[in-house]
Protein backbone atom coordinates (compact mmCIF):
# COMPACT_ATOMS: atom_id res chain seq x y z
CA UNK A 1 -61.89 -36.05 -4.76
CA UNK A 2 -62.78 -39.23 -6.34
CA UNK A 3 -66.43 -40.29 -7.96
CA UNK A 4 -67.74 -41.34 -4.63
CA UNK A 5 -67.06 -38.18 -3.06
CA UNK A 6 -68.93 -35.81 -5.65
CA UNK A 7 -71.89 -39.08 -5.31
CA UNK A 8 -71.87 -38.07 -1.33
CA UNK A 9 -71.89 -34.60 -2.35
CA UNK A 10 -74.40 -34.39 -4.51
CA UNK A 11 -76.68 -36.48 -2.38
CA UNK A 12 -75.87 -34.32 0.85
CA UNK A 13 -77.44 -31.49 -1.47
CA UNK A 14 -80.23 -33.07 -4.09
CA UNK A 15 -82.83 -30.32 -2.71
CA UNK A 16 -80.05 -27.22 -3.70
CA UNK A 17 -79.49 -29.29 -6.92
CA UNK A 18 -83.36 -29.97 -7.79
CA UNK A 19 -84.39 -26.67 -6.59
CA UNK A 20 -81.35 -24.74 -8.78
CA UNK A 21 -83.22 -26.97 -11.62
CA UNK A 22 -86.45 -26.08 -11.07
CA UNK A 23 -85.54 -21.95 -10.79
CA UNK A 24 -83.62 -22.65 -14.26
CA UNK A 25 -87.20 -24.41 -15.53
CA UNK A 26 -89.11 -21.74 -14.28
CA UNK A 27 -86.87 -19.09 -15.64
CA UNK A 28 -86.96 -20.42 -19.55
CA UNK A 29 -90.97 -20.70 -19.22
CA UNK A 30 -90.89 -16.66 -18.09
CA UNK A 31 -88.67 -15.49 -20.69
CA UNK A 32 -91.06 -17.72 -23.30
CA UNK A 33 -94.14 -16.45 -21.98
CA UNK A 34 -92.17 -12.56 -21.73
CA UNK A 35 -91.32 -12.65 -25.21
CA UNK A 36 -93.85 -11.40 -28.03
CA UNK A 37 -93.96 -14.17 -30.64
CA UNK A 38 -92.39 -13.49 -34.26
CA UNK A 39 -93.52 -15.25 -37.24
CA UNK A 40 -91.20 -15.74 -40.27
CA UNK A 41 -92.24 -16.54 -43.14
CA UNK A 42 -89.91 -17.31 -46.16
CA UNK A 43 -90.02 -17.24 -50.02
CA UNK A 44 -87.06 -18.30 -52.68
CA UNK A 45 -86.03 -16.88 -55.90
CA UNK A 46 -84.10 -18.79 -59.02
CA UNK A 47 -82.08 -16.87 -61.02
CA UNK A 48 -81.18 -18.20 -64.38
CA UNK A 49 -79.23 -16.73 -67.46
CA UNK A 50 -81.32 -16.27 -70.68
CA UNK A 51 -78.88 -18.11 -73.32
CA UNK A 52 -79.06 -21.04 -74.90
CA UNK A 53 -75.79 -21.95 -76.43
CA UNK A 54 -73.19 -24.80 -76.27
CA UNK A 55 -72.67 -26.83 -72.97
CA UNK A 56 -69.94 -24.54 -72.45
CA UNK A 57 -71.27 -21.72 -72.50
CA UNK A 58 -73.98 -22.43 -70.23
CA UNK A 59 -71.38 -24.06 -67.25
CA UNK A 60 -69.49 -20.02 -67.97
CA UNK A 61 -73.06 -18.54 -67.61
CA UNK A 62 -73.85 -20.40 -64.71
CA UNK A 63 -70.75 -19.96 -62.61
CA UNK A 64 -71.75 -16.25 -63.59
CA UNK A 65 -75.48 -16.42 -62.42
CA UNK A 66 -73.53 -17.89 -58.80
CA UNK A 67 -71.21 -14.35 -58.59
CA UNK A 68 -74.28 -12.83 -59.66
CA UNK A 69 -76.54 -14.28 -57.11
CA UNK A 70 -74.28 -13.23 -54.43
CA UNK A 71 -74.71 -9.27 -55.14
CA UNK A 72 -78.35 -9.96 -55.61
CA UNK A 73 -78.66 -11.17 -52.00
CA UNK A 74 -77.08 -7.98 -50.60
CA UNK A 75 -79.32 -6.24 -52.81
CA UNK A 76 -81.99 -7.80 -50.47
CA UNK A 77 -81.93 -5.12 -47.53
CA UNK A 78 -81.00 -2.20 -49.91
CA UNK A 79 -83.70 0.64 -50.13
CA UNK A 80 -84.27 0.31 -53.72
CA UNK A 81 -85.53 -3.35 -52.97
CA UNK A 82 -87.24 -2.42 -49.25
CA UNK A 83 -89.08 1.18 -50.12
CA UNK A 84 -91.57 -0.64 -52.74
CA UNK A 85 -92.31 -3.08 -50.31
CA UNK A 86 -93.39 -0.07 -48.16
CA UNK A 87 -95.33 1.93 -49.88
CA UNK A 88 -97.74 -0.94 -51.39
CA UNK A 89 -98.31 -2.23 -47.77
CA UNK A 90 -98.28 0.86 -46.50
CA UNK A 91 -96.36 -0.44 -43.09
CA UNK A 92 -95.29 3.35 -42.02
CA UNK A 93 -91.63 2.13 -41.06
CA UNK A 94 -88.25 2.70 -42.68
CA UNK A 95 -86.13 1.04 -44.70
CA UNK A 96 -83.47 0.60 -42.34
CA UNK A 97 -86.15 -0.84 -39.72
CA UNK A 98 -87.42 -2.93 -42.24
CA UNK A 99 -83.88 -4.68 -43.27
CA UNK A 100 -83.91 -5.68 -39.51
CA UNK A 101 -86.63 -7.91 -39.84
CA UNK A 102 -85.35 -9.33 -43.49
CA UNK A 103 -82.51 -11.27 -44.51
CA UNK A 104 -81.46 -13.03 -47.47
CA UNK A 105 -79.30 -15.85 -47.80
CA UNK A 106 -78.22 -18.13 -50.81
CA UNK A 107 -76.84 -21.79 -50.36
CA UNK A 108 -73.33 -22.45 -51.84
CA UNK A 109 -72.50 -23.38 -55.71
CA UNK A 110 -76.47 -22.43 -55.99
CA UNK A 111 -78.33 -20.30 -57.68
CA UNK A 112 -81.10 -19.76 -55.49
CA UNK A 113 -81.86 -17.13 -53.37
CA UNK A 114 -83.90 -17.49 -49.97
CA UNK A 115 -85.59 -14.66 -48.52
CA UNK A 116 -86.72 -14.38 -44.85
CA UNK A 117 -89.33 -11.76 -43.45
CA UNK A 118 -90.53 -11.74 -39.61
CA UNK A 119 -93.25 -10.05 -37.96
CA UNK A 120 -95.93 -10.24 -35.44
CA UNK A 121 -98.45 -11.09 -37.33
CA UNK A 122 -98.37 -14.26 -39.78
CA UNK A 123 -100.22 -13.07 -42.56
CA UNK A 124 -98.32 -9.75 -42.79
CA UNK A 125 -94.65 -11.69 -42.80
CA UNK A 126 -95.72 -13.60 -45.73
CA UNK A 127 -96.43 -10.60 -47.31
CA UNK A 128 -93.61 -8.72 -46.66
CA UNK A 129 -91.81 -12.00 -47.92
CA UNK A 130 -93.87 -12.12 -51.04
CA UNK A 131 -93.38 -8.14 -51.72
CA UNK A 132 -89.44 -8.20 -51.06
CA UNK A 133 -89.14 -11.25 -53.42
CA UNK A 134 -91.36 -9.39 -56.16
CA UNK A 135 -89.41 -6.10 -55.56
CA UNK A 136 -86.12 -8.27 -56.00
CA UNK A 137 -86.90 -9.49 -59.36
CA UNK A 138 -88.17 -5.80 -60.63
CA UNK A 139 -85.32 -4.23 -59.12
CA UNK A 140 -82.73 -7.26 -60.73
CA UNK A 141 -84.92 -6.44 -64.14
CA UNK A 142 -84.05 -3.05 -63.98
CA UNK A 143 -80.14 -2.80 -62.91
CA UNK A 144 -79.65 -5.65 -65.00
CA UNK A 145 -81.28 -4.21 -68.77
CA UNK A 146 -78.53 -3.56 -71.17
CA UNK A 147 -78.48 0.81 -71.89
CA UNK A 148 -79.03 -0.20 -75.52
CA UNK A 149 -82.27 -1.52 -75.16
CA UNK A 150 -83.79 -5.17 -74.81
CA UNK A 151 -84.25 -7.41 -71.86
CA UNK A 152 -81.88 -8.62 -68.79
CA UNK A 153 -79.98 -11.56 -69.49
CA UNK A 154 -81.06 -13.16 -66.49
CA UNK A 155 -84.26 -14.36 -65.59
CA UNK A 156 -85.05 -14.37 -61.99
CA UNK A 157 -88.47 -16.41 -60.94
CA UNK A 158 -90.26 -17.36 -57.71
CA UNK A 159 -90.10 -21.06 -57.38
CA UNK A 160 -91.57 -21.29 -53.46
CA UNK A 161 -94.33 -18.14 -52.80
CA UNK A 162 -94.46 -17.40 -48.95
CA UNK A 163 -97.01 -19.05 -47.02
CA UNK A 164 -98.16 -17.66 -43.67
CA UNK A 165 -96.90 -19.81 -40.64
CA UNK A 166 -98.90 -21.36 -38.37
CA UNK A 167 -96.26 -21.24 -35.67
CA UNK A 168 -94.09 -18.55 -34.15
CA UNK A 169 -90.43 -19.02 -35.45
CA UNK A 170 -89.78 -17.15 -31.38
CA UNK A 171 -90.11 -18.01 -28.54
CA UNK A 172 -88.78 -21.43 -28.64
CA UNK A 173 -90.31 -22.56 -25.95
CA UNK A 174 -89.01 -26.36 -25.98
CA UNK A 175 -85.34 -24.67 -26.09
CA UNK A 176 -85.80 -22.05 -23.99
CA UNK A 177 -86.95 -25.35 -21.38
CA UNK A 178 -83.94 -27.03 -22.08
CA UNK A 179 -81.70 -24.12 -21.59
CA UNK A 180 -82.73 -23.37 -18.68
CA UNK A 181 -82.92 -26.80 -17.30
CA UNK A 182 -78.68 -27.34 -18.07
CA UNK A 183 -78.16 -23.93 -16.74
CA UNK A 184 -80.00 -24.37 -13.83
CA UNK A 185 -78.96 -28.00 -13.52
CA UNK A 186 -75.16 -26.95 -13.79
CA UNK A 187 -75.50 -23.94 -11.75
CA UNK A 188 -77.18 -26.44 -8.76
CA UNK A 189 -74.05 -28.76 -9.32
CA UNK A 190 -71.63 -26.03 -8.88
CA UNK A 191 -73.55 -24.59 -5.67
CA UNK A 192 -73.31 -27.97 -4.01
CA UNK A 193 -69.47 -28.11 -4.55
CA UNK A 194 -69.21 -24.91 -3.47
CA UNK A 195 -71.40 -25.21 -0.83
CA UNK A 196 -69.48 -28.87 0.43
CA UNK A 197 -65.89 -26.81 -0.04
CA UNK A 198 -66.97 -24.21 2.59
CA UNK A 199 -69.00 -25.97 4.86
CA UNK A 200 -66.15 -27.46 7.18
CA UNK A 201 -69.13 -29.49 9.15
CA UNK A 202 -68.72 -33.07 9.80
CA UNK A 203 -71.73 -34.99 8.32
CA UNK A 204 -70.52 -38.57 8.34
CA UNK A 205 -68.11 -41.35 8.64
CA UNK A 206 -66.56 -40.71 5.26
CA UNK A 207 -65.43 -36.81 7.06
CA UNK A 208 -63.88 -38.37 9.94
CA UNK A 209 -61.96 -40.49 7.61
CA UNK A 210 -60.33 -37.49 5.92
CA UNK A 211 -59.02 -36.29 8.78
CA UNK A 212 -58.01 -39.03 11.48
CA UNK A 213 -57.40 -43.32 10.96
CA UNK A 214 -59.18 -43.87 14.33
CA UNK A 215 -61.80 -46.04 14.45
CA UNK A 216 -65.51 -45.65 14.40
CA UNK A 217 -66.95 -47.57 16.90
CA UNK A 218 -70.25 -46.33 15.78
CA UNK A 219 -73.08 -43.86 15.15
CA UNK A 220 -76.04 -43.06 17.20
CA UNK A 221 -79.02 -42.64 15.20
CA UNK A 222 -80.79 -38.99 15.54
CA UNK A 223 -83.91 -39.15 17.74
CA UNK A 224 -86.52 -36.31 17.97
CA UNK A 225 -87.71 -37.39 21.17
CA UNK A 226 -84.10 -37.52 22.88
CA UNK A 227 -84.29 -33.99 24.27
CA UNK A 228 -87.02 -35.39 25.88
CA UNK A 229 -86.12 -39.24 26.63
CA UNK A 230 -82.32 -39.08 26.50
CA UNK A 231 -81.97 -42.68 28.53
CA UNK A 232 -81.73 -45.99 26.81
CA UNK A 233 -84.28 -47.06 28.67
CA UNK A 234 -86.99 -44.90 27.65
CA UNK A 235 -86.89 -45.83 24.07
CA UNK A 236 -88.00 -48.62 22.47
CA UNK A 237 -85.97 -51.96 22.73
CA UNK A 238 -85.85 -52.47 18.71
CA UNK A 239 -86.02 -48.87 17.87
CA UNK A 240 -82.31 -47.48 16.07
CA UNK A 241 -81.31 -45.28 19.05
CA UNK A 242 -80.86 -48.40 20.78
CA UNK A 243 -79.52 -50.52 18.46
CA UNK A 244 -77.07 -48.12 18.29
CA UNK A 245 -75.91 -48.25 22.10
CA UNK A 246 -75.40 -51.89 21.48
CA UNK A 247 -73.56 -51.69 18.69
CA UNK A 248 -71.51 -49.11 20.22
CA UNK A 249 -71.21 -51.23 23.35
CA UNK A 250 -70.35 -54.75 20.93
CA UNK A 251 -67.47 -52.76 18.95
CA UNK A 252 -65.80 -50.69 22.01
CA UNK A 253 -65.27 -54.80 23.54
CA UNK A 254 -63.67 -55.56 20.44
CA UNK A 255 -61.41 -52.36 20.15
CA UNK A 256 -60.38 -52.79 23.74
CA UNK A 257 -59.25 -56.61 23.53
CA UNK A 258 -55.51 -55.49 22.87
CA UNK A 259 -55.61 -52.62 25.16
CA UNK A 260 -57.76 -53.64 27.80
CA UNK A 261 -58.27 -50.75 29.21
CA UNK A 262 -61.19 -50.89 32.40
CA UNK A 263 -61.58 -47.09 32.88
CA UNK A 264 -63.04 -45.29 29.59
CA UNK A 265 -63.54 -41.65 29.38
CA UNK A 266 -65.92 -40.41 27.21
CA UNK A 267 -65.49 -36.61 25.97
CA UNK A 268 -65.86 -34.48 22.85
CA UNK A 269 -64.72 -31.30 21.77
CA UNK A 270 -67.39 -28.23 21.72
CA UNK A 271 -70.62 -28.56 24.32
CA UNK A 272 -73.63 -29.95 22.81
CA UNK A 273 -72.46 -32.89 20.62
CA UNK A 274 -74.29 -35.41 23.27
CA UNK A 275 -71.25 -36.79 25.23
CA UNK A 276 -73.06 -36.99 28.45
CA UNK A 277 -76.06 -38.78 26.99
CA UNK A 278 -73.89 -40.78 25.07
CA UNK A 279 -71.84 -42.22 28.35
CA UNK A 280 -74.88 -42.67 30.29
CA UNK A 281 -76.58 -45.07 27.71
CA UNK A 282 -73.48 -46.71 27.28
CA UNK A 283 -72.78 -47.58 31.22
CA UNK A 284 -76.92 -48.72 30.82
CA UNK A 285 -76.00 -50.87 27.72
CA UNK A 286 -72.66 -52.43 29.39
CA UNK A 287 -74.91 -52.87 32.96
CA UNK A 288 -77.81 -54.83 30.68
CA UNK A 289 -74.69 -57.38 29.15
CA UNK A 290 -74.30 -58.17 32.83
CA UNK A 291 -70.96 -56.17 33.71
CA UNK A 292 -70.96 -54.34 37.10
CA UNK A 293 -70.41 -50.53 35.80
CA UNK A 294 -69.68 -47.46 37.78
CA UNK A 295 -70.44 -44.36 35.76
CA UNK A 296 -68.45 -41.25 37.15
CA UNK A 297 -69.88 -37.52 36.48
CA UNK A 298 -66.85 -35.58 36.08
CA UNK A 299 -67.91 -32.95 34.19
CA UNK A 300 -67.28 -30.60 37.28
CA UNK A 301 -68.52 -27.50 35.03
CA UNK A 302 -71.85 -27.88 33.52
CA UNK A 303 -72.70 -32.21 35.05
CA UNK A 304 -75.47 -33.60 33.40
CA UNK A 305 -75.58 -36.85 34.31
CA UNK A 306 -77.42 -36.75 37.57
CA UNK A 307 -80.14 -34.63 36.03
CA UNK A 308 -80.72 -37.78 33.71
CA UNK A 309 -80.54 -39.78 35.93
CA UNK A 310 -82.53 -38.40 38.54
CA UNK A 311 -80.10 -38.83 41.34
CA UNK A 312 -78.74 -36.46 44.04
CA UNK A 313 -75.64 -34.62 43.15
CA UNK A 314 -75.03 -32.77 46.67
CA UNK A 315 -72.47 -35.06 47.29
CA UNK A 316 -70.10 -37.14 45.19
CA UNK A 317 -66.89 -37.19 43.17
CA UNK A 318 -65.64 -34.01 44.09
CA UNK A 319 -66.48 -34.75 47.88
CA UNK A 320 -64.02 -37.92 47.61
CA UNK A 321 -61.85 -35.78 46.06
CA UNK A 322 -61.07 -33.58 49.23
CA UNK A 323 -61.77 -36.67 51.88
CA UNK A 324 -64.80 -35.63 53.12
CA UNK A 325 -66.55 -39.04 52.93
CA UNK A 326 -65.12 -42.66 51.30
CA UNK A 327 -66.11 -43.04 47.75
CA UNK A 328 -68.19 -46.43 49.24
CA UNK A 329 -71.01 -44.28 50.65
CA UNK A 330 -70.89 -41.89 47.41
CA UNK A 331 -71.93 -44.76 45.16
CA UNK A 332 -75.77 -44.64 44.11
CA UNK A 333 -77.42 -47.45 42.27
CA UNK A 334 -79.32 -47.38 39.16
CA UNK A 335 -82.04 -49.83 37.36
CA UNK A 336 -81.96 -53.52 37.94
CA UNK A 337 -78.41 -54.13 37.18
CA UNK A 338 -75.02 -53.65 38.40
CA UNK A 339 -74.63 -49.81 37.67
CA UNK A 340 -73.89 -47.68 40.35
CA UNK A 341 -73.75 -43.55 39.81
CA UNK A 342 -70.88 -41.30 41.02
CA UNK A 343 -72.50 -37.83 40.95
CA UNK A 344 -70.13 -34.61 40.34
CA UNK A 345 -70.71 -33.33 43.53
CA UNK A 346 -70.44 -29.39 44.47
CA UNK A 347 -68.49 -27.53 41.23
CA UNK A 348 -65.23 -26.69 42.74
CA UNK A 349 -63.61 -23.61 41.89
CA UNK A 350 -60.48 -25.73 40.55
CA UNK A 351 -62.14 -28.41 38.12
CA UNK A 352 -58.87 -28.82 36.60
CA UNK A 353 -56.32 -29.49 39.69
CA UNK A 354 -58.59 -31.91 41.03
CA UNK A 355 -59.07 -34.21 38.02
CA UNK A 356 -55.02 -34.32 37.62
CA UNK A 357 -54.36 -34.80 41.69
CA UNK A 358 -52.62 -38.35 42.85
CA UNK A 359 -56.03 -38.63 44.63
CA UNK A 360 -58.09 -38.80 41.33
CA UNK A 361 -55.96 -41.15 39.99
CA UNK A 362 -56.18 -43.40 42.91
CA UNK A 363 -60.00 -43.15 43.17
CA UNK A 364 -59.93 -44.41 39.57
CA UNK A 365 -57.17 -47.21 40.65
CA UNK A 366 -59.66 -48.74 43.24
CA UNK A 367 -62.63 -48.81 41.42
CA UNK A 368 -61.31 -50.76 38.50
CA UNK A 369 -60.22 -53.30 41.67
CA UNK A 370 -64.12 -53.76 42.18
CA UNK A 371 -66.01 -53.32 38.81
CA UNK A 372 -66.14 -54.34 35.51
CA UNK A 373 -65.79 -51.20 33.66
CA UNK A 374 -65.25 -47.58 34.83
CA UNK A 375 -67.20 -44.65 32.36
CA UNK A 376 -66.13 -41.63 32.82
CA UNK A 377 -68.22 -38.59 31.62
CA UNK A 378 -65.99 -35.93 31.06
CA UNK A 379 -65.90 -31.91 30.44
CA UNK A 380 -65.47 -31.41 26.23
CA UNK A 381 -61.86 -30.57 25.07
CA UNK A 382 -61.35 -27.37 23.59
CA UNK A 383 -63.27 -25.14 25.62
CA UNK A 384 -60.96 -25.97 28.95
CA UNK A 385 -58.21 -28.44 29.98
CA UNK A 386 -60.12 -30.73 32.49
CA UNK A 387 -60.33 -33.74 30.04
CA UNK A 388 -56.81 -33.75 28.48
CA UNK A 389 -55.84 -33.74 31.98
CA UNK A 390 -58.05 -36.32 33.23
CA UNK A 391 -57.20 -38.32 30.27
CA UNK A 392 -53.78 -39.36 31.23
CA UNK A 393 -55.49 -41.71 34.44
CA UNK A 394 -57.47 -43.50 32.11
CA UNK A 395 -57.18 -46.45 30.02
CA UNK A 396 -58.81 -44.81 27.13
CA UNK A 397 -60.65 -41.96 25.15
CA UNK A 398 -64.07 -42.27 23.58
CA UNK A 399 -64.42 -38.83 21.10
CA UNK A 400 -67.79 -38.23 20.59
CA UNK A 401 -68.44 -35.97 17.53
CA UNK A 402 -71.73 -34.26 16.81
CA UNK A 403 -73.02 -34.56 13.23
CA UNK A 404 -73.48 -31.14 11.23
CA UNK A 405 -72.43 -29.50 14.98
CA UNK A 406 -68.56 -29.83 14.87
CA UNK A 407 -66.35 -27.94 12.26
CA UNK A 408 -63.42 -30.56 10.58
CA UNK A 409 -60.53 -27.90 12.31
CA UNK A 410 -62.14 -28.26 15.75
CA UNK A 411 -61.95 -31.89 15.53
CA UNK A 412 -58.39 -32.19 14.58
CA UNK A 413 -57.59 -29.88 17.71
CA UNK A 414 -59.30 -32.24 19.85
CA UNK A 415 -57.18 -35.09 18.67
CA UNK A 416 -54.15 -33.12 19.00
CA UNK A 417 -54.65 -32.07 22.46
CA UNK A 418 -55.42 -35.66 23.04
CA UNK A 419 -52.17 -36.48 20.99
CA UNK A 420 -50.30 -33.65 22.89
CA UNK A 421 -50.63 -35.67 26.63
CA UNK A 422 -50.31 -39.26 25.18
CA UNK A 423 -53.60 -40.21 25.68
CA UNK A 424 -54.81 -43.80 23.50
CA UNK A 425 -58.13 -42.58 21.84
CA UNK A 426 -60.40 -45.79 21.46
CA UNK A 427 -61.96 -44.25 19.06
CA UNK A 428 -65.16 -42.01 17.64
CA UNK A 429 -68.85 -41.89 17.98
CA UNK A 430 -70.65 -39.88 15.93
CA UNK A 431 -73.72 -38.94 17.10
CA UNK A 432 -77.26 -36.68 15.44
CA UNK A 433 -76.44 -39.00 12.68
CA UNK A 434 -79.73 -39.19 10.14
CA UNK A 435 -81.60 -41.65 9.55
CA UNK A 436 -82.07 -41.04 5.91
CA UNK A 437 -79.51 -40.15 3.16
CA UNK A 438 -75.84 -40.79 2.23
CA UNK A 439 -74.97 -40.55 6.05
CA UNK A 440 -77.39 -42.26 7.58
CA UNK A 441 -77.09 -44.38 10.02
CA UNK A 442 -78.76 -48.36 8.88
CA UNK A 443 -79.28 -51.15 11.21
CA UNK A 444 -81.43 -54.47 11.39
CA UNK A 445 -82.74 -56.59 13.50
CA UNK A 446 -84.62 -59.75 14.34
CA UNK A 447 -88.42 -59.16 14.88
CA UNK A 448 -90.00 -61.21 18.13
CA UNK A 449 -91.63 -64.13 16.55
CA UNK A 450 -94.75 -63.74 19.45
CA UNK A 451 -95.04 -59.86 17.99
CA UNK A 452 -96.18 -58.86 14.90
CA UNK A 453 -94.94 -55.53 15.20
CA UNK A 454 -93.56 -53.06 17.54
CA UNK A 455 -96.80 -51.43 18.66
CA UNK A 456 -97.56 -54.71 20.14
CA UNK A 457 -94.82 -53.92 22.94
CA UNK A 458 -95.78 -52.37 25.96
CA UNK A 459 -93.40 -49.95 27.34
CA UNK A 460 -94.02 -48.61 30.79
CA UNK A 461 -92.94 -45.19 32.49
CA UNK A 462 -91.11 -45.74 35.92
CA UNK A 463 -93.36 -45.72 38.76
CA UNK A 464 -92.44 -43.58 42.37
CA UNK A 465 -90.24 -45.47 44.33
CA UNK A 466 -88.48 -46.97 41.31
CA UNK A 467 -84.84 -48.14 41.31
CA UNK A 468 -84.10 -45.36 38.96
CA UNK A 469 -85.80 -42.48 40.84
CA UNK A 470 -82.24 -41.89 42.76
CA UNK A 471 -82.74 -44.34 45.87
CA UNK A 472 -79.17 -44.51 47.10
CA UNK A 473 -77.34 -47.62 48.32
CA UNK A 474 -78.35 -46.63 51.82
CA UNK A 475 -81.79 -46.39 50.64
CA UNK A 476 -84.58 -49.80 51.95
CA UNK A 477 -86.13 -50.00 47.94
CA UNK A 478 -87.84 -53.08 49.90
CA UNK A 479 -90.29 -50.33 51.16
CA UNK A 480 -93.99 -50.73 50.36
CA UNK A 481 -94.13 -47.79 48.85
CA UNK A 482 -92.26 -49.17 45.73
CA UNK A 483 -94.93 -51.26 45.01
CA UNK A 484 -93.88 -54.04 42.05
CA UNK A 485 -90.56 -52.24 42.20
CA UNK A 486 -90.13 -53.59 45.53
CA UNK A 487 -86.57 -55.94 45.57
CA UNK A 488 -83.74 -56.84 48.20
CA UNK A 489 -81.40 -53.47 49.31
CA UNK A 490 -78.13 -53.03 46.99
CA UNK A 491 -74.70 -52.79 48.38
CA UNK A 492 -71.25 -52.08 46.84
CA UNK A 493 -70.38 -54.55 45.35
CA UNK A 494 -67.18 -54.85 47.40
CA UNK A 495 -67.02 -58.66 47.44
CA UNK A 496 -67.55 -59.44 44.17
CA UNK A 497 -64.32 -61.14 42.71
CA UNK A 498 -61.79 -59.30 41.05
CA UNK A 499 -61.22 -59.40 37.58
């Protein structure tokens, strides 16, 4: 993976990486506010050697006083320096448990000894500080005096007396903040990686481009309010669920220049990824460019299309199928343009053999003779066999892929299966795209100079007797009863000129 791909990544999953960062945060601030604070206070002790004698002799005495000062710091946690401390403060602890909470340390090529008490309370870790440094020098006074008699020949003297701290040496709180922001900070990072390794979902464009070079004709913006207004018609005109259908509608003309193919079947690969909604709004956005569309429900399992649509689905495709009526009086009309509705029809107990019979590819075969372009809303892939088989009577497959619904390995058996009966794949729409973040879907568009803003728009709900309430061609839409609906009967467009 490249730079851009961890970028995507980490976008996909800024609340796992901020919330990781926050539980690290929150996690250094408990073990600060957990922890007892310990004050240290320190002293530091010079030791010296008592001669005065030729510059020689004082650089031998002082590389002495350095090997001296070394035994004098181990000296520091040894009973015979600790117990006086003891007694005169009276702290009722041993001298092993007091060496834990004292340490002594000199500085290289020095003479100088630093001495380091902690405790809970300030004042008392001065003084412990204070007493071991005092105890030092009597102790160093006393190991050091010749047997004979007379003095020690070094001279050891408190040069900085322990002062009381005004600040706990522990917790650190500022560390323990910063600690636990990298560690919660890295441990985010890593989950999202993790996370993006395992999760086979596909999210975006950039997935589809790992795994196939066909192209994206485009992405349908997610809607809330599709479950409930799934038509093209029902949303706004300038809203992004519509600007995607034209889009979508602009880029399939361009991919199918070369191939030119007048029937397009429009399919996915698991149920729900929105392929019937998806090839109804695109027959509406072809039939509002002015094309005369026929829109054929062959999803012969689970059809959808009429239930949009409001239309009749008693009789239909499957009816033409086995001869019971011609395909002319099947045809219902739709809106205001030239889209007429082939319903499924009853669900046949052979889905499958009928989509593949000489007959279905004929039906196909004349209605490309009459209309513009022939959408075909098919069963999805991998569940059953009724789409690679219809597939090969077509000009061309439109894969519509869910976002965050369909897994990467259910997507390349789609386009295998598509692969497997020679079928040309147009290419993909993903759909449930978001409308935020690194996969979102963006668009623009030119605001209505005699609006100031969308809510200006009036959008009105379809009235009884409507065009798109599931009057058939049959049907006088003339009637009074439609009210302003009211326009001249449709017919098949049977004399229109072919193209």
């Amino acid at each position: 993976m490249d730079l851009r791909d961890y970028l995507r990544i980490f976008s996909r999953n800024w609340l796992l990486i901020v919330g990781c960062t926050l539980v690290g945060l929150l996690v250094g601030a408990g073990i600060s506010l957990a922890t007892k604070p310990t004050y240290t206070a320190e002293t530091q002790l010079f030791v010296a050697i008592q001669n005065s004698g030729s510059v020689q002799e004082l650089q031998q005495g002082n590389t002495f006083s350095q090997a001296r000062v070394q035994s004098y710091v181990k000296a520091v946690n040894s009973p015979i320096v600790l117990q006086p401390v003891i007694d005169s403060l009276g702290l009722g602890v041993t001298a092993d448990e007091l060496s834990k909470s004292v340490k002594g340390t000199t500085d290289v090529n020095t003479v100088l000894i630093n001495i380091e008490a902690s405790d809970s309370s300030p004042v008392r870790s001065a003084a412990i500080a204070q007493g071991v440094a005092n105890s030092l020098i009597d102790a160093i006074e006393r190991i050091e005096r010749p047997k004979n008699g007379g003095s020690s020949p070094f001279n050891v003297s408190v040069i900085k007396p322990a002062v009381a701290p005004s600040s706990p040496a522990s917790p650190n709180t500022r560390l323990n903040l910063i600690l636990g922001f990298i560690l919660g900070l890295g441990v985010g990072l890593a989950s999202a990686v993790l996370k993006s390794k395992l999760d086979s979902r596909i999210r975006g464009e950039a997935d589809v481009r790992q795994i196939t070079d066909s192209p994206v004709l485009g992405g349908i913006a997610y809607d809330a309010d599709a479950t409930r207004k799934p038509l093209l018609t029902q949303t706004p005109t300038q809203s992004p669920r519509a600007e995607s259908f034209r889009q979508l509608r602009t880029n399939l003309q361009f991919a199918n220049v070369a191939k030119g193919a007048k029937t397009v079947l429009v399919t996915s690969s698991v149920p729900g990824e929105g392929k019937s909604t998806s090839a109804t709004n695109l027959a509406i956005a072809m039939a509002q460019a002015g094309q005369a569309v026929c829109l054929i429900d062959a999803d012969l399992r689970r059809p959808m299309v009429s239930e949009y649509l409001g239309l009749d689905r008693t009789a239909g495709l499957t009816t033409a199928l086995v001869g019971q009526a011609d395909v002319r009086d099947l045809l219902q009309p739709w809106g205001d343009d030239e889209l007429f509705i082939l319903t499924s029809g009853q669900i046949p107990p052979n889905p499958s053999e009928l989509l593949g019979s000489r007959v279905m590819k004929q039906l196909l075969a004349d209605l490309e003779q009459v209309f513009d372009t022939v959408i075909i809303d098919a069963p999805p892939l991998l569940p059953v066999t009724d789409a690679a088989v219809l597939s090969q009577h077509v000009g061309g497959v439109i894969l519509v892929v869910g976002s965050q619904k369909l897994r990467q390995q259910e997507l390349v058996k789609s386009l295998s299966a598509l692969e497997m009966v020679g079928s040309d794949i147009l290419g993909i729409v993903l759909n449930r795209l978001p409308i935020k973040g690194p996969d979102a879907y963006s668009y623009s568009y030119y605001r209505n100079e005699n609006h100031d803003s969308l809510e200006n728009v009036q959008f009105h709900e379809p009235k009884a007797g409507a065009p798109n309430s599931g009057a058939t061609m049959t049907d006088d839409i003339s009637d009074s009863s439609s009210g302003e609906w009211a326009r001249p009967p449709r017919t098949f467009p049977a004399n229109r000129p072919r193209r």
